[in-house]
PDB file of N, CA and C in Angstrom:
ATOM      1  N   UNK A   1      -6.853   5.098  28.747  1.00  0.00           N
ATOM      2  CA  UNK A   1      -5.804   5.292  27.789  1.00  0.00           C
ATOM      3  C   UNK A   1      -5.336   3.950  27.227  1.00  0.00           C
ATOM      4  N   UNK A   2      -5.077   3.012  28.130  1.00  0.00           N
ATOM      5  CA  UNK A   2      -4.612   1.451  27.901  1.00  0.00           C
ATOM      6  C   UNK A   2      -5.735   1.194  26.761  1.00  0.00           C
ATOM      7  N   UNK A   3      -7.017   1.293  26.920  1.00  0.00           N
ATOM      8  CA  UNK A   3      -8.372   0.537  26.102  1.00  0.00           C
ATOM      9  C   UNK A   3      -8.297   1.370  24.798  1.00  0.00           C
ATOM     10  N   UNK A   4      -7.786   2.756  24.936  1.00  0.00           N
ATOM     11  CA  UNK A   4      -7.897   3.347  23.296  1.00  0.00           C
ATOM     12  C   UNK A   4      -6.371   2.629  22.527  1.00  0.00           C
ATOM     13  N   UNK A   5      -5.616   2.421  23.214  1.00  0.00           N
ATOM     14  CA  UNK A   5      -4.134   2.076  22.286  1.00  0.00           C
ATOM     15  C   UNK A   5      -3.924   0.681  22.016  1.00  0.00           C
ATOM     16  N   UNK A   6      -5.225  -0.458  22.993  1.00  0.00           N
ATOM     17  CA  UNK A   6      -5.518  -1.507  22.155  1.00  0.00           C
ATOM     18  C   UNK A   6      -6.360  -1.321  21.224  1.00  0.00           C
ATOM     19  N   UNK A   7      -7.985  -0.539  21.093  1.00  0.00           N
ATOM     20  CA  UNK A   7      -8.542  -0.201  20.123  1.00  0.00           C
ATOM     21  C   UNK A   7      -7.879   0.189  18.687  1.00  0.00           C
ATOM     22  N   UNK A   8      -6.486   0.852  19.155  1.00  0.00           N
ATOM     23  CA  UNK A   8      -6.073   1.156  17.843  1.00  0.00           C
ATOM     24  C   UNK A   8      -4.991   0.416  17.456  1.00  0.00           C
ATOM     25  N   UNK A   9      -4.792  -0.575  18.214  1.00  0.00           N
ATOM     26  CA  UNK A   9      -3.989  -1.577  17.527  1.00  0.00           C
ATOM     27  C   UNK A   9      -4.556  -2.866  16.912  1.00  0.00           C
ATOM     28  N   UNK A  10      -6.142  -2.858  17.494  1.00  0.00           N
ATOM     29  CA  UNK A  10      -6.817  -3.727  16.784  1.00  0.00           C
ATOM     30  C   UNK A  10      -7.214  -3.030  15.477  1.00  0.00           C
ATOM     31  N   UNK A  11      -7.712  -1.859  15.270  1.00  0.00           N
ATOM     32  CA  UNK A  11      -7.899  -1.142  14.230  1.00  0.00           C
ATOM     33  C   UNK A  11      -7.137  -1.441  13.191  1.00  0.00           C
ATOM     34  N   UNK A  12      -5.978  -0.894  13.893  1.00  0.00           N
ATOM     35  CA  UNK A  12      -5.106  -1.212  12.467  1.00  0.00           C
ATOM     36  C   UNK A  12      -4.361  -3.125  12.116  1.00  0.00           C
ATOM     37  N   UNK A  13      -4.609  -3.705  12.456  1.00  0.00           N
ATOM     38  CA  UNK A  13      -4.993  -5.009  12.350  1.00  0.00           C
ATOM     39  C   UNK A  13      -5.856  -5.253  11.102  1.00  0.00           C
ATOM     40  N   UNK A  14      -7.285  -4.852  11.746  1.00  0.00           N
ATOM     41  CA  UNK A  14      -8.187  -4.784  10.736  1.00  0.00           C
ATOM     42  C   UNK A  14      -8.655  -3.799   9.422  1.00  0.00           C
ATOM     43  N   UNK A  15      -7.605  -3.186   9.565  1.00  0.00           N
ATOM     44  CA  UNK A  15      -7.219  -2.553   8.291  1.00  0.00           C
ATOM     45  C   UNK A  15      -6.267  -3.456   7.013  1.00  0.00           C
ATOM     46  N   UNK A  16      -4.905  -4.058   7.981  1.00  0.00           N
ATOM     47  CA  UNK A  16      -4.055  -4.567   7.338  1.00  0.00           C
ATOM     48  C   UNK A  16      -4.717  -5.784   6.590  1.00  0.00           C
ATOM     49  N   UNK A  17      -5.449  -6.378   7.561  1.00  0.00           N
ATOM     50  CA  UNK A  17      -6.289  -7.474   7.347  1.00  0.00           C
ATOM     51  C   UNK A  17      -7.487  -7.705   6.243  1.00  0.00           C
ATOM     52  N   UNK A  18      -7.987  -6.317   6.404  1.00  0.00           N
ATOM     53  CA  UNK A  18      -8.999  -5.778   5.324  1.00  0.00           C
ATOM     54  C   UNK A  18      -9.209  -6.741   4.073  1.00  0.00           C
ATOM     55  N   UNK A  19     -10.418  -7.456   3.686  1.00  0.00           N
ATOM     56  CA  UNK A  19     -10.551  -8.049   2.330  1.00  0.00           C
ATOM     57  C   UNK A  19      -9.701  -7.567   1.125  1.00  0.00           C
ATOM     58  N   UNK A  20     -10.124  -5.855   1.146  1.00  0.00           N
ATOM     59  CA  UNK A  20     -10.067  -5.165  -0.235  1.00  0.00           C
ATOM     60  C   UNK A  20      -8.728  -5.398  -0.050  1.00  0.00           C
ATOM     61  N   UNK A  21      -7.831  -4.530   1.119  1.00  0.00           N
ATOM     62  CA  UNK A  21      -6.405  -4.745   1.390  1.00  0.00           C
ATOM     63  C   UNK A  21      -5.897  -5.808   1.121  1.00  0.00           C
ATOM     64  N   UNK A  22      -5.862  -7.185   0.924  1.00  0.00           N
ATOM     65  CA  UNK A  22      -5.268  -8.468   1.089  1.00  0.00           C
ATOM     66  C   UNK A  22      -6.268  -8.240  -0.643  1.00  0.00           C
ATOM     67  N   UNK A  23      -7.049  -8.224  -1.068  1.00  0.00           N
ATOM     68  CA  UNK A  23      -7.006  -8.750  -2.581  1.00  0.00           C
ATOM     69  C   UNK A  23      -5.819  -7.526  -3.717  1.00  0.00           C
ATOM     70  N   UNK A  24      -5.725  -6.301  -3.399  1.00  0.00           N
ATOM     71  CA  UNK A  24      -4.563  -5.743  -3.652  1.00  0.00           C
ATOM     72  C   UNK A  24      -3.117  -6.424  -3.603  1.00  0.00           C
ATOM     73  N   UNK A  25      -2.917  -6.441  -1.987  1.00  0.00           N
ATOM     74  CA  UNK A  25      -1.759  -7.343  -1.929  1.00  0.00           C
ATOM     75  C   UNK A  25      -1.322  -8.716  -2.666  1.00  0.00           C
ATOM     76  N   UNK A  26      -2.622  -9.127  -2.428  1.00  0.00           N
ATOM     77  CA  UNK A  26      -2.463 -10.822  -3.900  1.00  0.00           C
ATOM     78  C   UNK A  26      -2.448 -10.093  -5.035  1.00  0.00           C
ATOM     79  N   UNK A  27      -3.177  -9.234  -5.442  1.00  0.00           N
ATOM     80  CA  UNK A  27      -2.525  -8.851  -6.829  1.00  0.00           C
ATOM     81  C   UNK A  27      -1.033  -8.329  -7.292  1.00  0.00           C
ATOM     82  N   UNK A  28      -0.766  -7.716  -6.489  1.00  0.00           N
ATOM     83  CA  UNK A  28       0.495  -7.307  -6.904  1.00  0.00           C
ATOM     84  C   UNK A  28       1.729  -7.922  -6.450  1.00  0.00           C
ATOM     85  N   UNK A  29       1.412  -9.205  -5.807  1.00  0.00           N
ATOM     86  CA  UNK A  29       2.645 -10.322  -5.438  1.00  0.00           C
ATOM     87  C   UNK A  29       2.236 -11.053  -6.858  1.00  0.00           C
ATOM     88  N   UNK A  30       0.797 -11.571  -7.214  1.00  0.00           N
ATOM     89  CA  UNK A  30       0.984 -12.327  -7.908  1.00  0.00           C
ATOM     90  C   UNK A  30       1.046 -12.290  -9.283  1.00  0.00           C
ATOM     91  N   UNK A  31       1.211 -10.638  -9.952  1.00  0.00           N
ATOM     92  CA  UNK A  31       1.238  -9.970 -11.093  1.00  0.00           C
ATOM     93  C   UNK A  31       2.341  -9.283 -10.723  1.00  0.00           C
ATOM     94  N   UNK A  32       3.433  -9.520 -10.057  1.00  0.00           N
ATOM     95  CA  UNK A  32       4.729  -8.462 -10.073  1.00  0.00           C
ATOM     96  C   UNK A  32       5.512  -8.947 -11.430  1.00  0.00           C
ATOM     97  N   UNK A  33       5.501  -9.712 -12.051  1.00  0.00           N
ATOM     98  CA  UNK A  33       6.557  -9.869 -12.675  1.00  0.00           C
ATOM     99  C   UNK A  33       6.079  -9.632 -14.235  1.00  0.00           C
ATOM    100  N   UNK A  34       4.732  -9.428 -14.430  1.00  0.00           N
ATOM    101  CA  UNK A  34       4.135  -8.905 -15.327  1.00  0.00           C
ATOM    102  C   UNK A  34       3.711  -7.432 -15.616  1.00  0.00           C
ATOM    103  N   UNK A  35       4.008  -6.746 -14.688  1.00  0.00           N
ATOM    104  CA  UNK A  35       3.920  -5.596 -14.264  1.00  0.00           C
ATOM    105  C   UNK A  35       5.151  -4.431 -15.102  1.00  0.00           C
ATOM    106  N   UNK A  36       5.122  -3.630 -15.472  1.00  0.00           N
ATOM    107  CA  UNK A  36       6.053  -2.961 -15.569  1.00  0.00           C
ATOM    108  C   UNK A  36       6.467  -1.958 -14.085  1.00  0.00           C
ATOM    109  N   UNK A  37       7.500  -1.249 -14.275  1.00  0.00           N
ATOM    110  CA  UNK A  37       7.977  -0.169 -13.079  1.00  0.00           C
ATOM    111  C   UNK A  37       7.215   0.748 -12.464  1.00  0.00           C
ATOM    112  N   UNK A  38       6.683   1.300 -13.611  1.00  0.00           N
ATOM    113  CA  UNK A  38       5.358   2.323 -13.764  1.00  0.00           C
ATOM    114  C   UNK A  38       4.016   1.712 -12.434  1.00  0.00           C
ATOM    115  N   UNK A  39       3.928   0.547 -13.358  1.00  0.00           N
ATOM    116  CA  UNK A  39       2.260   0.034 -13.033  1.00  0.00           C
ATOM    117  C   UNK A  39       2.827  -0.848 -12.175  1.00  0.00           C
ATOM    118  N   UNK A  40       3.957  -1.457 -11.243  1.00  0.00           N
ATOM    119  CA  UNK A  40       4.221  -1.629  -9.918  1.00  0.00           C
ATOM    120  C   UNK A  40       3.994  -0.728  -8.847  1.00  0.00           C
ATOM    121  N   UNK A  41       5.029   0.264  -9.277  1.00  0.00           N
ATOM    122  CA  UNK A  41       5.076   1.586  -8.242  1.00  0.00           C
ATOM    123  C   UNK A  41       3.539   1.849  -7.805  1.00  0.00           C
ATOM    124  N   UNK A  42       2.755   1.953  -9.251  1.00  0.00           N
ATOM    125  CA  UNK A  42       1.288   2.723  -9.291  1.00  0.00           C
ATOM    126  C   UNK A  42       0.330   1.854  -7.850  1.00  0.00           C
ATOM    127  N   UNK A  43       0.954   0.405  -8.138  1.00  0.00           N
ATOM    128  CA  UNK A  43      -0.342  -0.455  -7.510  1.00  0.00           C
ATOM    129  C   UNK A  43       0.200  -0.489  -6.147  1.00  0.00           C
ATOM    130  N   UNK A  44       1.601  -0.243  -5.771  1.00  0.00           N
ATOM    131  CA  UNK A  44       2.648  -0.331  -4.519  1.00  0.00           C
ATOM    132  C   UNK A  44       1.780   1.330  -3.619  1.00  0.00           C
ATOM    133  N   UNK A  45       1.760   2.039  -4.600  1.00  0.00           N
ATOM    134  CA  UNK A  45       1.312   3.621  -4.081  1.00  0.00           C
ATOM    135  C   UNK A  45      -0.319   3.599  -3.548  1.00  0.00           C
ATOM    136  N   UNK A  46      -1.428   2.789  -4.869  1.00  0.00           N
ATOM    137  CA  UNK A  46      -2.201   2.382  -4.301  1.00  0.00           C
ATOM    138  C   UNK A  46      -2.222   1.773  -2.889  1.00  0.00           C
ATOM    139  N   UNK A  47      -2.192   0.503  -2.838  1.00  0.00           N
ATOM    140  CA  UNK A  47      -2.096  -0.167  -1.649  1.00  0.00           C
ATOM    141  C   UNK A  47      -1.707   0.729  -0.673  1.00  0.00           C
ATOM    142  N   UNK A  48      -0.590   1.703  -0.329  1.00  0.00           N
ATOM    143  CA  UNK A  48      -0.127   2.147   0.712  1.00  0.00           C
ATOM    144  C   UNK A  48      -1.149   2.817   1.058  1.00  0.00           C
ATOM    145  N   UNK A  49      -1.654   3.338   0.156  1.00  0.00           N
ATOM    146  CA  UNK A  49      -2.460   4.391   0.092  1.00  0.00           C
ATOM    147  C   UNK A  49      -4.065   4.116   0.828  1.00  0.00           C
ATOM    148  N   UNK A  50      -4.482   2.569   0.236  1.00  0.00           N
ATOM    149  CA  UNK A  50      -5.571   2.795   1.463  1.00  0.00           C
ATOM    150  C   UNK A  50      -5.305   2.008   1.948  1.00  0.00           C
ATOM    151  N   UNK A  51      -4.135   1.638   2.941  1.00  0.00           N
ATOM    152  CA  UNK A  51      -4.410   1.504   4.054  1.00  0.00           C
ATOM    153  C   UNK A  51      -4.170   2.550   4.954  1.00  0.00           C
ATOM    154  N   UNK A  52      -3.031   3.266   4.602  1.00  0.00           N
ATOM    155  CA  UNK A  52      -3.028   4.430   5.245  1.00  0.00           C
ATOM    156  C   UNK A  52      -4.407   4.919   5.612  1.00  0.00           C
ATOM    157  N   UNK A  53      -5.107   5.200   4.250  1.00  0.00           N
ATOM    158  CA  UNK A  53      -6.672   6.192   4.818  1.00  0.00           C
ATOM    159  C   UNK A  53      -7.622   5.448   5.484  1.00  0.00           C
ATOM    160  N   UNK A  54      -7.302   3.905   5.243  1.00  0.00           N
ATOM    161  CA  UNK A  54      -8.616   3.103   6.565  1.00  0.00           C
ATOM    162  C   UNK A  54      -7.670   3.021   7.677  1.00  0.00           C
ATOM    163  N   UNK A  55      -6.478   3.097   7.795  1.00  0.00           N
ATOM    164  CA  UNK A  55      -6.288   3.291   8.991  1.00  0.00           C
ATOM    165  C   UNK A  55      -6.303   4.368   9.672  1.00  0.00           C
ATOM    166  N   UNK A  56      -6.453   6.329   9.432  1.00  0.00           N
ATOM    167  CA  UNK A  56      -6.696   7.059   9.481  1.00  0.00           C
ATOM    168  C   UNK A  56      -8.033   7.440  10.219  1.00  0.00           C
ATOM    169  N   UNK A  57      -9.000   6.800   8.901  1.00  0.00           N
ATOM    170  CA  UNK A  57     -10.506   6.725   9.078  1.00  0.00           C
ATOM    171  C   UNK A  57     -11.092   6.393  10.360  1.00  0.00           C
ATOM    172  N   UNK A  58     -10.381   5.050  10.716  1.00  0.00           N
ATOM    173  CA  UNK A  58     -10.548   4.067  11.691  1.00  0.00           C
ATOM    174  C   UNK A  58     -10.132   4.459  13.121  1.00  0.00           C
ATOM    175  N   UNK A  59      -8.840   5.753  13.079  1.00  0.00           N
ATOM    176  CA  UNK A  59      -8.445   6.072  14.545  1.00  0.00           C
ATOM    177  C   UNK A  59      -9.178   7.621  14.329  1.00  0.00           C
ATOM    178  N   UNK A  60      -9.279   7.994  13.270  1.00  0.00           N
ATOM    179  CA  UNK A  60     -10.123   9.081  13.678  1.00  0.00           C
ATOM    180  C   UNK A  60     -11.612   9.078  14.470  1.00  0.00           C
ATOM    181  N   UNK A  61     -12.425   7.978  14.174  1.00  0.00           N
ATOM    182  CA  UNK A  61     -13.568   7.079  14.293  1.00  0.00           C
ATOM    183  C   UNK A  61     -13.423   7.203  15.849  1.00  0.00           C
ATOM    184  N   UNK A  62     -12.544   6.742  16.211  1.00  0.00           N
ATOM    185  CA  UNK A  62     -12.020   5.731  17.926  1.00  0.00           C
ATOM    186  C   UNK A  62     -11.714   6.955  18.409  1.00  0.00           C
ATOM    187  N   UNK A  63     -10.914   8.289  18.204  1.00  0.00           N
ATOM    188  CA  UNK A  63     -10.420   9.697  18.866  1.00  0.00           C
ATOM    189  C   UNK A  63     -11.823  10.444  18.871  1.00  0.00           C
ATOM    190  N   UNK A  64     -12.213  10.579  17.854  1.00  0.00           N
ATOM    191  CA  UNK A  64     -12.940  11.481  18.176  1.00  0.00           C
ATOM    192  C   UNK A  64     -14.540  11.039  18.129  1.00  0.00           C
ATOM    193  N   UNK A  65     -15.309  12.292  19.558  1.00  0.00           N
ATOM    194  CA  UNK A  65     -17.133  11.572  19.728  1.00  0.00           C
ATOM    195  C   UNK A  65     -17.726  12.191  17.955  1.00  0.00           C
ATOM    196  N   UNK A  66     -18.813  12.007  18.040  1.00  0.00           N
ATOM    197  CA  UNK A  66     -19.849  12.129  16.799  1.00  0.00           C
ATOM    198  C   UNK A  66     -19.366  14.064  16.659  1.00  0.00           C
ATOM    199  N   UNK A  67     -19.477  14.597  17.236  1.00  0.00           N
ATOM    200  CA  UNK A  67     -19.678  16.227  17.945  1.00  0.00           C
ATOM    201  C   UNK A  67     -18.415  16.379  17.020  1.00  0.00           C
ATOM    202  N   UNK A  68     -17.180  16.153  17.885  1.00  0.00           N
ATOM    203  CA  UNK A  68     -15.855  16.523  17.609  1.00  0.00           C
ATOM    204  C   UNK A  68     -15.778  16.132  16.065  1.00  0.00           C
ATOM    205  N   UNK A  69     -15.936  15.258  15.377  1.00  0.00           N
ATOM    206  CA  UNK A  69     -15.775  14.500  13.731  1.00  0.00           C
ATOM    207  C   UNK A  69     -16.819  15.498  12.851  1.00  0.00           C
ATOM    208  N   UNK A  70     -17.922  15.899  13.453  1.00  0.00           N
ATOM    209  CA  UNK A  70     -18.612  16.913  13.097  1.00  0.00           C
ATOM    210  C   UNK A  70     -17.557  18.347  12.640  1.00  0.00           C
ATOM    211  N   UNK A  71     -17.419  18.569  13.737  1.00  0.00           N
ATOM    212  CA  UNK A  71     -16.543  19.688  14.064  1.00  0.00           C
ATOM    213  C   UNK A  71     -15.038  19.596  12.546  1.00  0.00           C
ATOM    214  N   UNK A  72     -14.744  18.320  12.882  1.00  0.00           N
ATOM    215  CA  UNK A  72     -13.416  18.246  11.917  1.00  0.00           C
ATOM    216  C   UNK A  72     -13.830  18.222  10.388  1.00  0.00           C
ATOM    217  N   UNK A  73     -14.676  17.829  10.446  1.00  0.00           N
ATOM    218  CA  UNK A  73     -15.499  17.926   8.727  1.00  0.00           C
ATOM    219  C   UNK A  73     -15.723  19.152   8.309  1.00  0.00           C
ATOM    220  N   UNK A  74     -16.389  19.771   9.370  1.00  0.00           N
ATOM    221  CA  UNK A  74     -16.859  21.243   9.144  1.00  0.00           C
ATOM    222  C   UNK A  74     -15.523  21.971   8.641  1.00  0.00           C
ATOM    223  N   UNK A  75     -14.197  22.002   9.746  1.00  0.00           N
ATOM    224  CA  UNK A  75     -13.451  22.707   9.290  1.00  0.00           C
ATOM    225  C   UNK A  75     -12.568  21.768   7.952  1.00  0.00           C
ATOM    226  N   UNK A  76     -12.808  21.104   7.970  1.00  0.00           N
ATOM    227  CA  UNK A  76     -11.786  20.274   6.357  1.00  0.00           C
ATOM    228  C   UNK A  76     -12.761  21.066   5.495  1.00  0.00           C
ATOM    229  N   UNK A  77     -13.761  21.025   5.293  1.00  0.00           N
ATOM    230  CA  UNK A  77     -14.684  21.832   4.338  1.00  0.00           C
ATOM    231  C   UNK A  77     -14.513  23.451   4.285  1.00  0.00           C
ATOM    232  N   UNK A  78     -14.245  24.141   5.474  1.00  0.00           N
ATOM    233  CA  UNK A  78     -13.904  25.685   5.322  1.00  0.00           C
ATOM    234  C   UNK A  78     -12.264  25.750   4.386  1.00  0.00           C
ATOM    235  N   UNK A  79     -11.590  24.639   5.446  1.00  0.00           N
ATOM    236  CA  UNK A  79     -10.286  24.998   4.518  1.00  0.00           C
ATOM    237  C   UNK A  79     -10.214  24.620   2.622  1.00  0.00           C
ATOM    238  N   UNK A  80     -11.050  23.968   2.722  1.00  0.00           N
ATOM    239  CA  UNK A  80     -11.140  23.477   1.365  1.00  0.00           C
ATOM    240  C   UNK A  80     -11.508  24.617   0.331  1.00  0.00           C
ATOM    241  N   UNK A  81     -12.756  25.084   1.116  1.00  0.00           N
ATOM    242  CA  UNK A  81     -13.389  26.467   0.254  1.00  0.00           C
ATOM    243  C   UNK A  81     -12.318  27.514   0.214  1.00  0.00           C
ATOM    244  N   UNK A  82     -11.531  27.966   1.605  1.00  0.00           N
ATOM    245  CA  UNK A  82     -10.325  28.969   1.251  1.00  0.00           C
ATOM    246  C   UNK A  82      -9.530  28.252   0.096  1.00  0.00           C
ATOM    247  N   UNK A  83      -8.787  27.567  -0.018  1.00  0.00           N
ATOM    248  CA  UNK A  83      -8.119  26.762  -0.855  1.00  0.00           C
ATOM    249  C   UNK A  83      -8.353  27.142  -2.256  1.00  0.00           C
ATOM    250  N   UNK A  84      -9.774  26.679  -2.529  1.00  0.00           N
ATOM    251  CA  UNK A  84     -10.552  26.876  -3.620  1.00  0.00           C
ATOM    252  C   UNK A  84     -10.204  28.844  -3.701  1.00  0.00           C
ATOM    253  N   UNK A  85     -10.898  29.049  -3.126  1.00  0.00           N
ATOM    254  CA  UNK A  85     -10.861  31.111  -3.230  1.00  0.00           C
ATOM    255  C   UNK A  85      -9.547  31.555  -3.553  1.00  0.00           C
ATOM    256  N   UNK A  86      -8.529  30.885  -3.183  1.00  0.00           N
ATOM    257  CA  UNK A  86      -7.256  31.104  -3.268  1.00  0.00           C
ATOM    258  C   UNK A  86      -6.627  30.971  -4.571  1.00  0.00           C
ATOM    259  N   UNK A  87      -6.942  29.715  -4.862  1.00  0.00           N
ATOM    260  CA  UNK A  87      -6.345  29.115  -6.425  1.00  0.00           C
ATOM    261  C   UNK A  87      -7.089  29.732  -7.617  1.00  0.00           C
ATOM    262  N   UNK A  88      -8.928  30.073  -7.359  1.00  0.00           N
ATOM    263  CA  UNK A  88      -9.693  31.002  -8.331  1.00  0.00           C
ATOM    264  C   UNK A  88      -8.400  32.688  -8.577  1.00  0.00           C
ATOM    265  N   UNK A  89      -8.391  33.098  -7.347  1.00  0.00           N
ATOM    266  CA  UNK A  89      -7.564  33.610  -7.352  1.00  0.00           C
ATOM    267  C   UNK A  89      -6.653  34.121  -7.926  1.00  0.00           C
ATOM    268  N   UNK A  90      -5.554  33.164  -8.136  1.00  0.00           N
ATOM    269  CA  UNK A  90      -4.263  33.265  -8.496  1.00  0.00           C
ATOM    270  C   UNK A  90      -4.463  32.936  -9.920  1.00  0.00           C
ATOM    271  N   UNK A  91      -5.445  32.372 -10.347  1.00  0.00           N
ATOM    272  CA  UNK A  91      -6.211  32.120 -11.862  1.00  0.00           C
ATOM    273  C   UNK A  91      -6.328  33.810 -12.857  1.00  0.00           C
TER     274      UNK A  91
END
């Protein structure tokens, strides 16, 4: 338990740390004032946004074996298709 909750504190390290992450972040420190409200917020929402999902990605990766991530795909894909059947649906 100790070795997965450093794994995922290095994880998310190397998320925060991330190239793509840190050239976002220089952009929008160093274009804030050129920026309007709109296209701040937009690039502020970006950024949150993937790091949130590489950090996601990254503890999903570390929780779950090959089998189980199998398993979770499979069902993100069933719910997706109900989803879909649902909204044809209501169309």
């Amino acid at each position: 338990m100790l070795s997965t909750a450093t794994a995922l504190i290095q994880a998310t390290e190397e998320v925060v740390m991330d190239e793509e992450t840190m050239a976002m972040s220089s952009f929008i420190h160093h274009n804030r004032n050129e920026l309007d409200n709109d296209q701040f917020a937009r690039a502020l929402f970006m950024l949150t946004t993937a790091i949130a999902s590489n950090a996601v990605d990254k503890a999903t990766k570390l929780l779950l074996n090959e089998t189980q991530l199998r398993e979770l795909m499979s069902s993100i894909d069933e719910m997706e298709s109900i989803r879909n059947l649902v909204l044809e649906e209501n169309n």
